[in-house]
C-alpha atoms as a PDB file:
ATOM      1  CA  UNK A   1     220.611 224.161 -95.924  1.00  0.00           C
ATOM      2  CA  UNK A   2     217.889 223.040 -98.396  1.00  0.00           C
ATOM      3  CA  UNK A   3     214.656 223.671 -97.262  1.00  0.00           C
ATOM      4  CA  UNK A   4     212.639 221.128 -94.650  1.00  0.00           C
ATOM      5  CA  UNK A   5     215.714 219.730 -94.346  1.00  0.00           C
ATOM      6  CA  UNK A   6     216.327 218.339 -91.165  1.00  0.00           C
ATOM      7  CA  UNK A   7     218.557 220.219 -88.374  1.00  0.00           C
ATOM      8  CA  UNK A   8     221.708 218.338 -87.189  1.00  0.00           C
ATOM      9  CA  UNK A   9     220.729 218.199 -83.996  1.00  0.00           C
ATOM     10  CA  UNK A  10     220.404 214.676 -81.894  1.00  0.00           C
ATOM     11  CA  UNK A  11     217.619 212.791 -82.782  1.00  0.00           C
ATOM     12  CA  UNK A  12     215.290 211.570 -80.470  1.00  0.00           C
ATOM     13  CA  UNK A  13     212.161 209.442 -80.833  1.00  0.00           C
ATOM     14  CA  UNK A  14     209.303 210.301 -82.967  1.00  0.00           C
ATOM     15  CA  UNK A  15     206.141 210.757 -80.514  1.00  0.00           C
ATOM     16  CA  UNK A  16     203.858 212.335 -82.920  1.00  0.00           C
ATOM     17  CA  UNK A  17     204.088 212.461 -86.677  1.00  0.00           C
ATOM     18  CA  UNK A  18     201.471 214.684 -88.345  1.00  0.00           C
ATOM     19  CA  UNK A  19     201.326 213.344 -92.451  1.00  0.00           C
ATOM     20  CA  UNK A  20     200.022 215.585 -95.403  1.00  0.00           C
ATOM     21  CA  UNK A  21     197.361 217.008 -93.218  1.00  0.00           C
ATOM     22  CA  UNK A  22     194.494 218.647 -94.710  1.00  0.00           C
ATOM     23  CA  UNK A  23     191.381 220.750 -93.063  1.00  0.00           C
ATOM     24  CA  UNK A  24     188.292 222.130 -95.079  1.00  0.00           C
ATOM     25  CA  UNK A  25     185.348 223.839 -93.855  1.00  0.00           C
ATOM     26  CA  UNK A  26     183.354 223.544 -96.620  1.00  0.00           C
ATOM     27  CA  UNK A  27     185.161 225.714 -99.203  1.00  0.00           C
ATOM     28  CA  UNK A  28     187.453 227.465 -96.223  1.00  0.00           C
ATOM     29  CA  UNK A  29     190.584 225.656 -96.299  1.00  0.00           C
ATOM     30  CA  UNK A  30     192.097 225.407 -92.922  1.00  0.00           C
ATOM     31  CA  UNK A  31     195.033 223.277 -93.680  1.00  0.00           C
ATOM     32  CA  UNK A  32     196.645 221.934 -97.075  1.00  0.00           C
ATOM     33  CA  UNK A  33     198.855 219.176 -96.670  1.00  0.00           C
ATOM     34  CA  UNK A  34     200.667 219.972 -93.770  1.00  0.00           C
ATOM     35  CA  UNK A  35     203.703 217.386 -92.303  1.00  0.00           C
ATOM     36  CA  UNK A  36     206.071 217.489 -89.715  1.00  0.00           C
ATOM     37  CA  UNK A  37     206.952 215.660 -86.575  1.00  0.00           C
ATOM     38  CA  UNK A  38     207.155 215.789 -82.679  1.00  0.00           C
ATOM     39  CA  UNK A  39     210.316 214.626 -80.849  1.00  0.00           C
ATOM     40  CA  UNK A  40     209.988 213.144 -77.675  1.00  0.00           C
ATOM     41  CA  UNK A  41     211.018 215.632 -75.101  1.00  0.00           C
ATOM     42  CA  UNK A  42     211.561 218.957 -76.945  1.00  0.00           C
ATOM     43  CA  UNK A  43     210.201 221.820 -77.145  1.00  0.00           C
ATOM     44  CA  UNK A  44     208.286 222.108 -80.671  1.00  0.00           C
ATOM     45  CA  UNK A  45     206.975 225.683 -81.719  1.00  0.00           C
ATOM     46  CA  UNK A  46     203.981 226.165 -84.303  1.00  0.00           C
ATOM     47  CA  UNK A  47     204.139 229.880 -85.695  1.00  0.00           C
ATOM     48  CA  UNK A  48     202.562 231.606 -88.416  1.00  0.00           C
ATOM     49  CA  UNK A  49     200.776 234.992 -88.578  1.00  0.00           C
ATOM     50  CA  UNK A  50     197.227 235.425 -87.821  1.00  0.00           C
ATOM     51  CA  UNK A  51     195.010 232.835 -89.343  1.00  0.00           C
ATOM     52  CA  UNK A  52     197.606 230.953 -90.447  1.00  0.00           C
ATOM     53  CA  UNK A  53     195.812 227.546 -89.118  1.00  0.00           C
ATOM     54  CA  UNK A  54     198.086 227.117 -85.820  1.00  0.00           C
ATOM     55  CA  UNK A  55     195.094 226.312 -83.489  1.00  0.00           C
ATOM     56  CA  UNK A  56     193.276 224.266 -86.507  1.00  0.00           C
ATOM     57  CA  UNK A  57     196.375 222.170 -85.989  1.00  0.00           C
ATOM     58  CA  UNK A  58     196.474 221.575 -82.044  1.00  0.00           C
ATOM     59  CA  UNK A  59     192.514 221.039 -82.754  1.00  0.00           C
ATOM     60  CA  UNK A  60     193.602 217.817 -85.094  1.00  0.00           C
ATOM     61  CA  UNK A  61     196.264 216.565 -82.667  1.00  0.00           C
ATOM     62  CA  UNK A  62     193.632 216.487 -79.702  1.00  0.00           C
ATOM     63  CA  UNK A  63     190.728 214.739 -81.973  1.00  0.00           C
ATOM     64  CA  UNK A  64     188.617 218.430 -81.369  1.00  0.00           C
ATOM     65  CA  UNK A  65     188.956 218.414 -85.333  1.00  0.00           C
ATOM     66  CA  UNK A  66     189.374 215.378 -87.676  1.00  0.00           C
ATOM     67  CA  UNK A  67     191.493 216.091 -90.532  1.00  0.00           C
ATOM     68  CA  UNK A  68     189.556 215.941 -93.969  1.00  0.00           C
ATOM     69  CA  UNK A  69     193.164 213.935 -95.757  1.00  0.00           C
ATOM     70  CA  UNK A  70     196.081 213.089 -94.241  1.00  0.00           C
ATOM     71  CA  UNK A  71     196.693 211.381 -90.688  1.00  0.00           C
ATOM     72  CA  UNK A  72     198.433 211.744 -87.339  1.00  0.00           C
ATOM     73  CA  UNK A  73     200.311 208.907 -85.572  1.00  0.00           C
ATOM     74  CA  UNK A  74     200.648 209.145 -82.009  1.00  0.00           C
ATOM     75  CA  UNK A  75     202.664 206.517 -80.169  1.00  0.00           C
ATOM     76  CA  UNK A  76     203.197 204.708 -83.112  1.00  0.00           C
ATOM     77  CA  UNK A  77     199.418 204.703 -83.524  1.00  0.00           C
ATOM     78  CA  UNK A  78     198.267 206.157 -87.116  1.00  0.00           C
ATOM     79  CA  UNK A  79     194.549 207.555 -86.388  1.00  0.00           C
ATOM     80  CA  UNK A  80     192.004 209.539 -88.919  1.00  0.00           C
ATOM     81  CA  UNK A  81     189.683 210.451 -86.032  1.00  0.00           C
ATOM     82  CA  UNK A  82     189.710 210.668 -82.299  1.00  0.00           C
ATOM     83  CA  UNK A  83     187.613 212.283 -79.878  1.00  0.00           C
ATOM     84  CA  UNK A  84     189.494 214.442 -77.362  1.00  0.00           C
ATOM     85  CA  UNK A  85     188.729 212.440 -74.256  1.00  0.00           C
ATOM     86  CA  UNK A  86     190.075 209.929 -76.077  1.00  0.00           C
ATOM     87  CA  UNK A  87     193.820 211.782 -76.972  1.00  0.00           C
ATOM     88  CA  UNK A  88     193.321 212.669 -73.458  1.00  0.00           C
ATOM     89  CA  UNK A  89     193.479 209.085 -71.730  1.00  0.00           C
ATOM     90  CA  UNK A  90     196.157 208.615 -74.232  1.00  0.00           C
ATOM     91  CA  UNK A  91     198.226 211.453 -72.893  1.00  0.00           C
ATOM     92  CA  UNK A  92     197.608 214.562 -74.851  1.00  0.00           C
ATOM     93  CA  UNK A  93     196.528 217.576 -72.852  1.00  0.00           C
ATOM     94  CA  UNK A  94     195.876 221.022 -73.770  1.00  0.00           C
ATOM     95  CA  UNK A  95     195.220 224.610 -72.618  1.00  0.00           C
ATOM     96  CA  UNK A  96     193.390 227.112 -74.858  1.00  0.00           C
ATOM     97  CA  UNK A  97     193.834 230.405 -76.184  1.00  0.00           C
ATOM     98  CA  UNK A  98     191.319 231.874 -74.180  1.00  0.00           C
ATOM     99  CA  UNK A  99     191.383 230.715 -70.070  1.00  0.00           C
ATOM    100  CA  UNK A 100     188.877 227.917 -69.793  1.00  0.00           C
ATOM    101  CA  UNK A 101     188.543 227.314 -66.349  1.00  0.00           C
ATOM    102  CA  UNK A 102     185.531 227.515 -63.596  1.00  0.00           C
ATOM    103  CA  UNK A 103     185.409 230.693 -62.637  1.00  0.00           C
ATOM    104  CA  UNK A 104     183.401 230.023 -59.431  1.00  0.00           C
ATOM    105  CA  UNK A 105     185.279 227.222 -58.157  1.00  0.00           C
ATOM    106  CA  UNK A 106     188.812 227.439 -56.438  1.00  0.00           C
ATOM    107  CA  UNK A 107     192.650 227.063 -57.577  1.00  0.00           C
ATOM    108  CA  UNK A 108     192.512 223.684 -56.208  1.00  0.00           C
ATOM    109  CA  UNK A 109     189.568 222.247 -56.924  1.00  0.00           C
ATOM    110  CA  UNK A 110     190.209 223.858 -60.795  1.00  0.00           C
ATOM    111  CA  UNK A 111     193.076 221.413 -60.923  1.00  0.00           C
ATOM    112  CA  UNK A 112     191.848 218.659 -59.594  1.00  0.00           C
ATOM    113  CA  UNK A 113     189.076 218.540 -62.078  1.00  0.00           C
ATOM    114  CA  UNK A 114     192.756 217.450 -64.594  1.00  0.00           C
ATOM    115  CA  UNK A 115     192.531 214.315 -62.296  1.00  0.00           C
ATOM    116  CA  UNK A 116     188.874 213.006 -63.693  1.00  0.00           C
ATOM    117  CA  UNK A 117     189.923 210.761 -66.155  1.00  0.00           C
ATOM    118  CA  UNK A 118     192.250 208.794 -63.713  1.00  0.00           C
ATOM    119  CA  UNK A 119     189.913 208.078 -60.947  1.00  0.00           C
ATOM    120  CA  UNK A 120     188.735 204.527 -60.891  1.00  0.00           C
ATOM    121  CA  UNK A 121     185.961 204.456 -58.366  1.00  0.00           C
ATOM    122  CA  UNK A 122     182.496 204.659 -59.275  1.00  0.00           C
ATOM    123  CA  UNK A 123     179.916 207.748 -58.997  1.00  0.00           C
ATOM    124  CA  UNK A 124     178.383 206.564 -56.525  1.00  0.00           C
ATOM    125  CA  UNK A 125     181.358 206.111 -53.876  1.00  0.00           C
ATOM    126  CA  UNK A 126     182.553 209.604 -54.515  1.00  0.00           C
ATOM    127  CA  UNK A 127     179.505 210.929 -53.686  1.00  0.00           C
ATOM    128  CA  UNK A 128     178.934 209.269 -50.745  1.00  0.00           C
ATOM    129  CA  UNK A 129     183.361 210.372 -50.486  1.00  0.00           C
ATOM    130  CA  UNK A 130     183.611 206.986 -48.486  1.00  0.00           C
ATOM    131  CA  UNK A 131     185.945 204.453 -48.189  1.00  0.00           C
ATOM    132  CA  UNK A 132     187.897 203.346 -51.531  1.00  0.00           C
ATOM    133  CA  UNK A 133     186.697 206.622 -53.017  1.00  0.00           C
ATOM    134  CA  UNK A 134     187.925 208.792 -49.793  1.00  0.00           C
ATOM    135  CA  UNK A 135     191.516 206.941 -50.302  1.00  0.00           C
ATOM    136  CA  UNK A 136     191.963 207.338 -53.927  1.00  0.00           C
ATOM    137  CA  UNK A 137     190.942 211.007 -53.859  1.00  0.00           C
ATOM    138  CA  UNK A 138     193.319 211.539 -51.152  1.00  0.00           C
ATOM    139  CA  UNK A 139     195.853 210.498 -53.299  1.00  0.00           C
ATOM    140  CA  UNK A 140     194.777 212.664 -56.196  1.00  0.00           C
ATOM    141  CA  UNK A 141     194.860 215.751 -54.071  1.00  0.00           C
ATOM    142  CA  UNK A 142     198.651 215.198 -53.019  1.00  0.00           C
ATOM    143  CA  UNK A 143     199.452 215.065 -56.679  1.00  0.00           C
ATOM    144  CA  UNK A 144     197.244 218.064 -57.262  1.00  0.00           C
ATOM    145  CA  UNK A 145     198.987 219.948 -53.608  1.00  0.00           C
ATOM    146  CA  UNK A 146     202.731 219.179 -55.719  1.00  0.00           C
ATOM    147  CA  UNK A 147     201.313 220.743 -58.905  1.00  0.00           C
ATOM    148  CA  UNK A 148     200.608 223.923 -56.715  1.00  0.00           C
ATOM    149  CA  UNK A 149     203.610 224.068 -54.807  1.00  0.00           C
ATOM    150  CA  UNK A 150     205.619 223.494 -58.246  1.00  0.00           C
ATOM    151  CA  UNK A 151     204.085 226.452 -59.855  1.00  0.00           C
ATOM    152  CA  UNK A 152     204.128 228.450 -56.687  1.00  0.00           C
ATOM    153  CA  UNK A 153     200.685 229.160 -56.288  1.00  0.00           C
ATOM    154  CA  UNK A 154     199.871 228.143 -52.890  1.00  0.00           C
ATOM    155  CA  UNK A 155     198.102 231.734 -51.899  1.00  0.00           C
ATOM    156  CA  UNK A 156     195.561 231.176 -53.887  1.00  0.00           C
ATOM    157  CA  UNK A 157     194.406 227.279 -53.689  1.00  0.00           C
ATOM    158  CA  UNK A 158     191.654 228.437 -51.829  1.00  0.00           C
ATOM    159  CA  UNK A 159     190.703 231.616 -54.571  1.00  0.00           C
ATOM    160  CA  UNK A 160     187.869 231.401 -57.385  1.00  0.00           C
ATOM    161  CA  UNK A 161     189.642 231.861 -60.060  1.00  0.00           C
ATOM    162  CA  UNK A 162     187.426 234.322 -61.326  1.00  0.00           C
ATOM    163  CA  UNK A 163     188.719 236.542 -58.787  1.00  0.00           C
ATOM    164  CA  UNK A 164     192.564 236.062 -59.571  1.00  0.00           C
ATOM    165  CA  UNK A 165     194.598 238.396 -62.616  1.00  0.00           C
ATOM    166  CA  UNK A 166     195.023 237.080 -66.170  1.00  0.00           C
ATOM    167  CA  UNK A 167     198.605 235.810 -65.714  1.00  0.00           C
ATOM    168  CA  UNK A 168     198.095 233.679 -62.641  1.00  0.00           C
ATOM    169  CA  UNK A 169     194.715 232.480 -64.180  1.00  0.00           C
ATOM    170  CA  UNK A 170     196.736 230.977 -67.220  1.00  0.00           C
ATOM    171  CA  UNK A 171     199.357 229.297 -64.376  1.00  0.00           C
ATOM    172  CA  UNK A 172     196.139 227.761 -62.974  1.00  0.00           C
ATOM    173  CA  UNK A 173     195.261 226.418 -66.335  1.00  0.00           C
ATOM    174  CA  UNK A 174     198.313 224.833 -66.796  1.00  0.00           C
ATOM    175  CA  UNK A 175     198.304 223.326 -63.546  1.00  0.00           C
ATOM    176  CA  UNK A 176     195.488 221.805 -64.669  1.00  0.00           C
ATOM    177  CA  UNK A 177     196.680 220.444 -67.438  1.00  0.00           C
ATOM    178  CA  UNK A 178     199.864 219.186 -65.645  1.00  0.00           C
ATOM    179  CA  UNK A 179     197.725 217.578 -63.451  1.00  0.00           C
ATOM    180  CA  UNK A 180     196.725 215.230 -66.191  1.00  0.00           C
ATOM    181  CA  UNK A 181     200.658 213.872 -66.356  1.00  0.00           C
ATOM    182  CA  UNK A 182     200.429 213.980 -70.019  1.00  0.00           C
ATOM    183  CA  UNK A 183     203.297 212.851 -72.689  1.00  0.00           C
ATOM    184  CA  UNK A 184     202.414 215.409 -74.353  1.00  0.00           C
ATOM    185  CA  UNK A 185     201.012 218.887 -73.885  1.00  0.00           C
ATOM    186  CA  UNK A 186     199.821 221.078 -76.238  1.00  0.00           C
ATOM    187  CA  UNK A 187     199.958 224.947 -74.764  1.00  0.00           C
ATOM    188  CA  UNK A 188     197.874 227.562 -77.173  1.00  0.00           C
ATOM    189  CA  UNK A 189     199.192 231.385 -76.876  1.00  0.00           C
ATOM    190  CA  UNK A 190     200.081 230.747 -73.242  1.00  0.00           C
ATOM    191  CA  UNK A 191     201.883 234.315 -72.911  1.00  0.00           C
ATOM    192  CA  UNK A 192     198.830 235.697 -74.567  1.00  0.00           C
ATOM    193  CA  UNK A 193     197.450 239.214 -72.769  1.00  0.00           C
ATOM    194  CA  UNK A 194     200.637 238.791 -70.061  1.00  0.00           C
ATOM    195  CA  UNK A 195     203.150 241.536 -69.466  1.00  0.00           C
ATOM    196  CA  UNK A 196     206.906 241.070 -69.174  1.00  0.00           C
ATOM    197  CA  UNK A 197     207.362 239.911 -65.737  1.00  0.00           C
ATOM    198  CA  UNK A 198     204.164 236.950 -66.192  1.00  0.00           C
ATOM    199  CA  UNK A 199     206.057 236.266 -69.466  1.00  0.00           C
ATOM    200  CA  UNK A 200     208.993 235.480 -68.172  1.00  0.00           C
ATOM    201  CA  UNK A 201     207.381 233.785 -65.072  1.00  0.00           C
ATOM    202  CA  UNK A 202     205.466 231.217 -67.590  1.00  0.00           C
ATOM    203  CA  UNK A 203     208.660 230.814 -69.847  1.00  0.00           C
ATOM    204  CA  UNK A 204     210.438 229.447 -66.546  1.00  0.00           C
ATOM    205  CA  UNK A 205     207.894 226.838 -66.078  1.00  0.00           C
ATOM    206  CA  UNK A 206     207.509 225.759 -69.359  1.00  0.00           C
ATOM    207  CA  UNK A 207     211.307 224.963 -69.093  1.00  0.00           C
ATOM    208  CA  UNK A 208     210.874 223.271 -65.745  1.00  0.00           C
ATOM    209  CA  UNK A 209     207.549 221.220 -67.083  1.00  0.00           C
ATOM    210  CA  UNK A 210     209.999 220.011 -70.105  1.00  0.00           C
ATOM    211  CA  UNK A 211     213.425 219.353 -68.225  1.00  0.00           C
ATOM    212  CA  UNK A 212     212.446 218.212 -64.804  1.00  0.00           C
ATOM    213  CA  UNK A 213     209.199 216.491 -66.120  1.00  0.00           C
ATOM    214  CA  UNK A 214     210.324 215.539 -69.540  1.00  0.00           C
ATOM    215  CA  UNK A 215     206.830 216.477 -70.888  1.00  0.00           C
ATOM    216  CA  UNK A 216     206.863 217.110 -74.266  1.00  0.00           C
ATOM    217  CA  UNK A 217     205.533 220.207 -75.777  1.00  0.00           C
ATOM    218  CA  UNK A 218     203.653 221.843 -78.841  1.00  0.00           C
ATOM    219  CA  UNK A 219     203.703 226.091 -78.347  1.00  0.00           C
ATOM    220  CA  UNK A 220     201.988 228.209 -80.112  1.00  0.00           C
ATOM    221  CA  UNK A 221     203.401 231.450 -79.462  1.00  0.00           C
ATOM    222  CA  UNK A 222     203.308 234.976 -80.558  1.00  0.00           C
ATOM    223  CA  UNK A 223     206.451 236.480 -79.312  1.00  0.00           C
ATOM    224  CA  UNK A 224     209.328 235.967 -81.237  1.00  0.00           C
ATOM    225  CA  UNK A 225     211.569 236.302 -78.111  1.00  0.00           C
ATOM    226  CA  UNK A 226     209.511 233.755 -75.771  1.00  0.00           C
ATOM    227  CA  UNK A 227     209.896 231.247 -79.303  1.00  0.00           C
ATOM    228  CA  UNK A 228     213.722 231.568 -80.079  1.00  0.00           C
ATOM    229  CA  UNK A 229     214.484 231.234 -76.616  1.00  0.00           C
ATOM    230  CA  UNK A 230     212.198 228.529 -75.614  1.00  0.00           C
ATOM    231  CA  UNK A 231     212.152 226.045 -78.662  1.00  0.00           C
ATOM    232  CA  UNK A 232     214.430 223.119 -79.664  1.00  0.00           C
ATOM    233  CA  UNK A 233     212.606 223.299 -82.755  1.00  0.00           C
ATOM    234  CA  UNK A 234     209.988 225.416 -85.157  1.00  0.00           C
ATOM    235  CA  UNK A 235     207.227 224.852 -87.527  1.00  0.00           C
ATOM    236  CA  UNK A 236     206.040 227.624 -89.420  1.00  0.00           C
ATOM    237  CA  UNK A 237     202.832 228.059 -91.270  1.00  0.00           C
ATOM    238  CA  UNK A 238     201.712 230.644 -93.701  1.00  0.00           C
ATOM    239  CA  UNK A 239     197.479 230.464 -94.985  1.00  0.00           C
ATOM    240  CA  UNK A 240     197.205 227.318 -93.528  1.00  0.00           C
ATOM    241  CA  UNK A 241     200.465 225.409 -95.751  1.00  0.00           C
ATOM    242  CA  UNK A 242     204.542 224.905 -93.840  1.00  0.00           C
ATOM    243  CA  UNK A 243     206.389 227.078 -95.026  1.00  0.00           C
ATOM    244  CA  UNK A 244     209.718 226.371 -93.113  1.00  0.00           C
ATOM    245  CA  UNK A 245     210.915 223.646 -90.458  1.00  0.00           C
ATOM    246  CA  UNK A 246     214.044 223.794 -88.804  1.00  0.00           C
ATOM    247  CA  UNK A 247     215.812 224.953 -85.563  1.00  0.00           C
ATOM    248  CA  UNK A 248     214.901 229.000 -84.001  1.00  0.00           C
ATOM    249  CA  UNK A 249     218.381 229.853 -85.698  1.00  0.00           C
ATOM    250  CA  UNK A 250     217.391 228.225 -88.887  1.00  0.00           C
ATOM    251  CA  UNK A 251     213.681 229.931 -89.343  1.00  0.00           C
ATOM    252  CA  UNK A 252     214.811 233.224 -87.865  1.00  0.00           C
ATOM    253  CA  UNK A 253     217.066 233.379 -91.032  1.00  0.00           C
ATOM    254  CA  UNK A 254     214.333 231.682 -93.623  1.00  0.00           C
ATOM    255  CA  UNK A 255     213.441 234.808 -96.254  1.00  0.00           C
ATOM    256  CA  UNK A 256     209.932 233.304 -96.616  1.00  0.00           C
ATOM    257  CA  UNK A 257     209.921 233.563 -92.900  1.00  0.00           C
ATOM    258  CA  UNK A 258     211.251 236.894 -92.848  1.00  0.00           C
ATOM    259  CA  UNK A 259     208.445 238.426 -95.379  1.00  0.00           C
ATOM    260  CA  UNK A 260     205.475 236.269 -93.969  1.00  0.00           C
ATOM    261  CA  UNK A 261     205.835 236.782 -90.216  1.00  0.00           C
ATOM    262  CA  UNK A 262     208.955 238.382 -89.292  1.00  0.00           C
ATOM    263  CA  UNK A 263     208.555 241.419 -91.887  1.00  0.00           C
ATOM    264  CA  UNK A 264     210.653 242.095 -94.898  1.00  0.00           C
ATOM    265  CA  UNK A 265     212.097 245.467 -93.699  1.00  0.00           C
ATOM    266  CA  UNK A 266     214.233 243.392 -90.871  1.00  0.00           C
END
């Protein structure tokens, strides 16, 4: 197979097209010209070694960066620049490298805080947690409630999260994100600092989020294993520039693959 060259594999509709994407901070360059594309519904792996501009990518897809050339189309909708509460009301979502969540508050109120941008009543009524206010957060805590008992978490709604281990901390933080019923969700090193058993607990619902869901997904992931087994599809970048694009079978094989990230001896 030539190289870039699309996978035989059924083709589904483009959600998200990134275009010769480039990202300079001042003389550092980030990014050089990156392309490639997310499928609706799959499973899309970003890899690369260290500093090899993975999360400078998810921070162009959710507007946290704006690309210095190039453009991404989401939706059909080419944009230079976006702010991130913007890509999220239009259904991007994203959990981070490191947990970002309130430490003081609980499981449950940590995820609803994924329902803010979709509650229509005014400050004023939710203070006062009265009437139309009382009724539509009502209805935002079932959703939340399903999140919980989908990621099987229900002994520790009530917990600060401060107080809970790494692993479930990072299930919380994707509850969150769920809870934000994006299109697409972008998860950053999510088995990151887990051991084998919270590995393979967050590789089950990452399956279940895609198939039962049909969220789509951009994973940037570390292990090798949790990536061939996981993705329909992988990107790989090397010092910021794609090196290879193709399915885990395809990459696994690449040689530039092999002496960039995989190591030359295997």
């Amino acid at each position: 197979m030539r190289p870039f060259e699309n996978p035989v594999i059924p083709q589904r509709e483009t959600l998200l097209a990134v275009e010769n994407v480039s990202l300079a901070f001042g003389g550092v360059k980030a990014l050089t010209d990156v392309s490639f594309d997310i499928r609706k519904g799959e499973i899309r792996a970003i890899i690369g070694p260290n500093g090899a501009g993975k999360t400078s990518m998810l921070n162009c897809i959710n507007g946290f960066y704006h690309p210095t050339h190039g453009s991404i189309t989401f939706k059909g909708e080419k944009r230079r620049r976006m702010r991130p509460s913007a890509a999220a009301r239009g259904g991007i979502a994203r959990t981070f490298q490191n947990v970002a969540l309130f430490k003081g508050m609980s499981t449950l109120d940590n995820i609803m805080t994924g329902r803010s941008l979709k509650m229509h009543k005014g400050f004023f009524w939710q203070m006062l947690r009265y009437g139309p206010a009382l009724k539509e957060e009502a209805g935002h805590r079932r959703v939340v409630e399903d999140i919980i008992d989908f990621l099987e978490i229900q002994h520790i709604r009530r917990t600060p999260v401060g107080k809970l281990p790494y692993g479930l901390q990072k299930r919380v933080e994707l509850g969150r994100a769920l809870a934000m019923e994006p299109e697409l969700l972008l998860l950053d090193e999510p088995m990151a600092g887990m051991n084998l058993e919270e590995k393979e607990d967050m590789s089950r619902f990452i399956l279940d989020v895609n198939q039962h869901f049909g969220t789509t997904i951009a994973l940037i992931e570390h292990d090798m294993g949790v990536v061939m087994d996981l993705s329909d599809r992988v990107v790989v970048l090397e010092y910021g520039r794609k090196i290879a694009d193709g399915t885990p079978q395809e990459v696994k094989r690449d040689e530039k693959v092999v002496a960039a990230y995989l190591g030359v001896a295997h």
